[in-house]
Protein backbone atom coordinates (compact mmCIF):
# COMPACT_ATOMS: atom_id res chain seq x y z
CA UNK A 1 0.00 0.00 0.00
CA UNK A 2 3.14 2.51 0.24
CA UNK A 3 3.24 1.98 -2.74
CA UNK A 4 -0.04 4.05 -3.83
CA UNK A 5 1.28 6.79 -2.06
CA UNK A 6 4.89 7.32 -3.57
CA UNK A 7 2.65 7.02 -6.80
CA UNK A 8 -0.15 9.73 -5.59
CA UNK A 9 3.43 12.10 -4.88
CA UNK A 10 5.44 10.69 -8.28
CA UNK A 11 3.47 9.67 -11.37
CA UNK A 12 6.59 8.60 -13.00
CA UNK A 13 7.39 6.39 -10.25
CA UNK A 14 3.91 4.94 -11.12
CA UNK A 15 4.63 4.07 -14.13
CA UNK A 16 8.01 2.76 -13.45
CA UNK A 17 6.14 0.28 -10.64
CA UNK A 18 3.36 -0.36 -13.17
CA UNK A 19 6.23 -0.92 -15.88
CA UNK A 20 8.32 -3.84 -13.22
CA UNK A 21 4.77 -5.16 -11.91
CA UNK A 22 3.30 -5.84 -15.64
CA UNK A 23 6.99 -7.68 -17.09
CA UNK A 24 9.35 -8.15 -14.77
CA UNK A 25 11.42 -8.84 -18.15
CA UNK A 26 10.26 -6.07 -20.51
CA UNK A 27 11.98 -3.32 -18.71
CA UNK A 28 14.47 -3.47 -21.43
CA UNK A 29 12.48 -1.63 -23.64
């Protein structure tokens, strides 16, 4: 749940978690 509240602060951190949490793989791209 900490983290929905770094994202509520940081939207790019959002989408960096939301980027790791959908392919923990596909961050190469």
């Amino acid at each position: 749940m900490v983290r929905v509240l770094h994202i509520a602060e940081k939207p790019s951190v959002a989408k960096l978690i939301a980027n790791s949490v959908a392919g923990n793989g596909q961050i190469g791209r």
